[in-house]
C-alpha atoms as a PDB file:
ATOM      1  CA  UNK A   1      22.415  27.793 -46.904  1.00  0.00           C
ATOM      2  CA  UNK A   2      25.981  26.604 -45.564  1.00  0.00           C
ATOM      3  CA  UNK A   3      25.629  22.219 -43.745  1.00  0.00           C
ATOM      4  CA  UNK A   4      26.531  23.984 -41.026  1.00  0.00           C
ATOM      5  CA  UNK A   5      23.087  26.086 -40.948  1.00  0.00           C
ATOM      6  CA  UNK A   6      20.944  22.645 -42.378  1.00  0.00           C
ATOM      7  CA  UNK A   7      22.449  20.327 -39.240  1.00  0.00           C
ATOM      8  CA  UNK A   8      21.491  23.035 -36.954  1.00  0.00           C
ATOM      9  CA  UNK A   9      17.819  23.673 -38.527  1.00  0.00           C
ATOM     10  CA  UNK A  10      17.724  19.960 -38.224  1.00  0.00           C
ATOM     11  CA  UNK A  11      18.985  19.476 -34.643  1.00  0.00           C
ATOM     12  CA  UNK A  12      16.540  22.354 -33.422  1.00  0.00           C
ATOM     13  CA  UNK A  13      13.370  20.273 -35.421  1.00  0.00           C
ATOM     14  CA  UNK A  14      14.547  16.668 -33.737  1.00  0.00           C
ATOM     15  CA  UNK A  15      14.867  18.560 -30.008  1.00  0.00           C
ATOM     16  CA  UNK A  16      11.302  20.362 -31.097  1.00  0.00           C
ATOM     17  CA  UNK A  17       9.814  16.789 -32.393  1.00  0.00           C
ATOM     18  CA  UNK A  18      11.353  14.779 -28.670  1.00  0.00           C
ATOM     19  CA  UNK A  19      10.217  17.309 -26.402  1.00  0.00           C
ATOM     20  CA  UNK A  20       6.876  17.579 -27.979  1.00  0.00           C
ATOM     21  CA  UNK A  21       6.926  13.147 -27.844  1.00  0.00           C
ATOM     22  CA  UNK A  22       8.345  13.463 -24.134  1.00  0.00           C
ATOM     23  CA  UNK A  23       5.052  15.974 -23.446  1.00  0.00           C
ATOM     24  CA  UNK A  24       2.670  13.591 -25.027  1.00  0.00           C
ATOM     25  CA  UNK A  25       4.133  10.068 -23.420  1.00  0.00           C
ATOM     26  CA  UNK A  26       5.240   9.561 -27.635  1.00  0.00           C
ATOM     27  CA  UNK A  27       8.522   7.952 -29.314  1.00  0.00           C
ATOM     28  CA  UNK A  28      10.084   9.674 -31.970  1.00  0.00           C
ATOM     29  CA  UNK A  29      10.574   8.011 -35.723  1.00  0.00           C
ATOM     30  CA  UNK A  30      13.896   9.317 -36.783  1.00  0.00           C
ATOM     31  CA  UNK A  31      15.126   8.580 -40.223  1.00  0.00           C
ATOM     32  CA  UNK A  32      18.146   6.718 -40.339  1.00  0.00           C
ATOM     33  CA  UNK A  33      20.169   9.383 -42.228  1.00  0.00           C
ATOM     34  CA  UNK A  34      19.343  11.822 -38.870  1.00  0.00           C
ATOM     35  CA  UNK A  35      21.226   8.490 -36.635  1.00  0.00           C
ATOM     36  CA  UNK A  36      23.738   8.313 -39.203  1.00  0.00           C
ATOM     37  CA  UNK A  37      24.519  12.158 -38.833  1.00  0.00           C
ATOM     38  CA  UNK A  38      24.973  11.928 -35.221  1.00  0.00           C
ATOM     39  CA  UNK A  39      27.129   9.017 -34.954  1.00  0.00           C
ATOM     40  CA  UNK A  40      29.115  10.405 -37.635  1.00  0.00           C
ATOM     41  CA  UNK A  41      29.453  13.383 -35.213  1.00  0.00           C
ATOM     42  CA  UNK A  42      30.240  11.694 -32.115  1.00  0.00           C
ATOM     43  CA  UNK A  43      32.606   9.547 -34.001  1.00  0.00           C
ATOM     44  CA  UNK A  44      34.482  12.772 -35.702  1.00  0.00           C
ATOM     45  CA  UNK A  45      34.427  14.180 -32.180  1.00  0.00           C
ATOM     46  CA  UNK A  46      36.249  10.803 -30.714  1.00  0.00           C
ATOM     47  CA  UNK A  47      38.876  11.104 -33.727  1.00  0.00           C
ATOM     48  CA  UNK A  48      39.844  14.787 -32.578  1.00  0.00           C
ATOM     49  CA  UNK A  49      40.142  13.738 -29.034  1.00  0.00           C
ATOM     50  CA  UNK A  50      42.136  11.146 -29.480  1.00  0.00           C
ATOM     51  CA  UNK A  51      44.037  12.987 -31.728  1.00  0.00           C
ATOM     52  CA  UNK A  52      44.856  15.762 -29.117  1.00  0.00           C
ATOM     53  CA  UNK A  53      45.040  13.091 -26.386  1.00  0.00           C
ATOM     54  CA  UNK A  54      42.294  14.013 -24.037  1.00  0.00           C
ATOM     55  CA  UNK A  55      39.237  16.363 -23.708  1.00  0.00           C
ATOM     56  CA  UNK A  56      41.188  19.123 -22.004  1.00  0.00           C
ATOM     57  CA  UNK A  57      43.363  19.058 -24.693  1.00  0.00           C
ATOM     58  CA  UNK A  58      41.002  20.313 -27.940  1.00  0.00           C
ATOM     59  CA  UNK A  59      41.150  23.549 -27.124  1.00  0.00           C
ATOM     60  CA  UNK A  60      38.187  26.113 -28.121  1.00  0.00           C
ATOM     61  CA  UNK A  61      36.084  22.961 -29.101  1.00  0.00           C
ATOM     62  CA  UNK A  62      36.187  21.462 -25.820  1.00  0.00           C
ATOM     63  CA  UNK A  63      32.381  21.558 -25.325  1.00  0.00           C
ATOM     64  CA  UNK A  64      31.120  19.851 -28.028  1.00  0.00           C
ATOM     65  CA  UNK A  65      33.092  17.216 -27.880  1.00  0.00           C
ATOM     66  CA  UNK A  66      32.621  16.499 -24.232  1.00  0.00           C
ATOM     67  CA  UNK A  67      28.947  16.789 -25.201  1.00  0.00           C
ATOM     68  CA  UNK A  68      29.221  14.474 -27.675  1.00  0.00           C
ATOM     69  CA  UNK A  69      31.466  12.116 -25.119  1.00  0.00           C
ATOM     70  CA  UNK A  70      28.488  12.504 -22.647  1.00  0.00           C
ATOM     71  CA  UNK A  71      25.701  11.287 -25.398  1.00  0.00           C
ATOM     72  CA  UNK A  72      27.925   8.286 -26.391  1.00  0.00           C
ATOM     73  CA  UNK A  73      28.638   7.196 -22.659  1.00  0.00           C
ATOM     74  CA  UNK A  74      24.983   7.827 -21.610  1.00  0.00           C
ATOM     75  CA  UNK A  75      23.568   5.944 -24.722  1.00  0.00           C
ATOM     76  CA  UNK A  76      26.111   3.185 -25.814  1.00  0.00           C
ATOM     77  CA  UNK A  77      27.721   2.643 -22.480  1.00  0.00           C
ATOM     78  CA  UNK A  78      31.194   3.221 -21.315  1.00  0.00           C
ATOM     79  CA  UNK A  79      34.124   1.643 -23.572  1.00  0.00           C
ATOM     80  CA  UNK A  80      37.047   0.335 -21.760  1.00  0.00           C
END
């Protein structure tokens, strides 16, 4: 099994684990290696943008990475 096929089995079992919490008024305990995955991601996905020097500019990975813009914004706050 590739990383690429693990984060994705992983993602789909923390989105199956929050909507079942969000059903059932419930938090969800995430391991600190899952948080450390996503930032890592968000981060990597701030790198490439400001690498090709805006959103618009990354090409066939555009989603994502405004995705990952979105999360950061909505859940850290804006950065000016």
């Amino acid at each position: 099994m590739t990383e690429a096929e693990q984060l994705l089995i992983a993602a789909a079992d923390l989105n199956m684990k929050a909507a079942a919490a969000e059903r059932n008024d419930r938090t969800v305990q995430v391991a600190p290696e899952v948080i450390r995955e996503l930032a890592y991601w968000i981060e990597a996905c701030g790198r490439i943008t400001a690498r090709a020097g805006g959103i618009r500019n990354t090409g066939p990975i555009e989603g994502p990475i405004e995705h990952a813009h979105d999360i950061a914004r909505t859940h850290l706050g804006d950065s000016k």
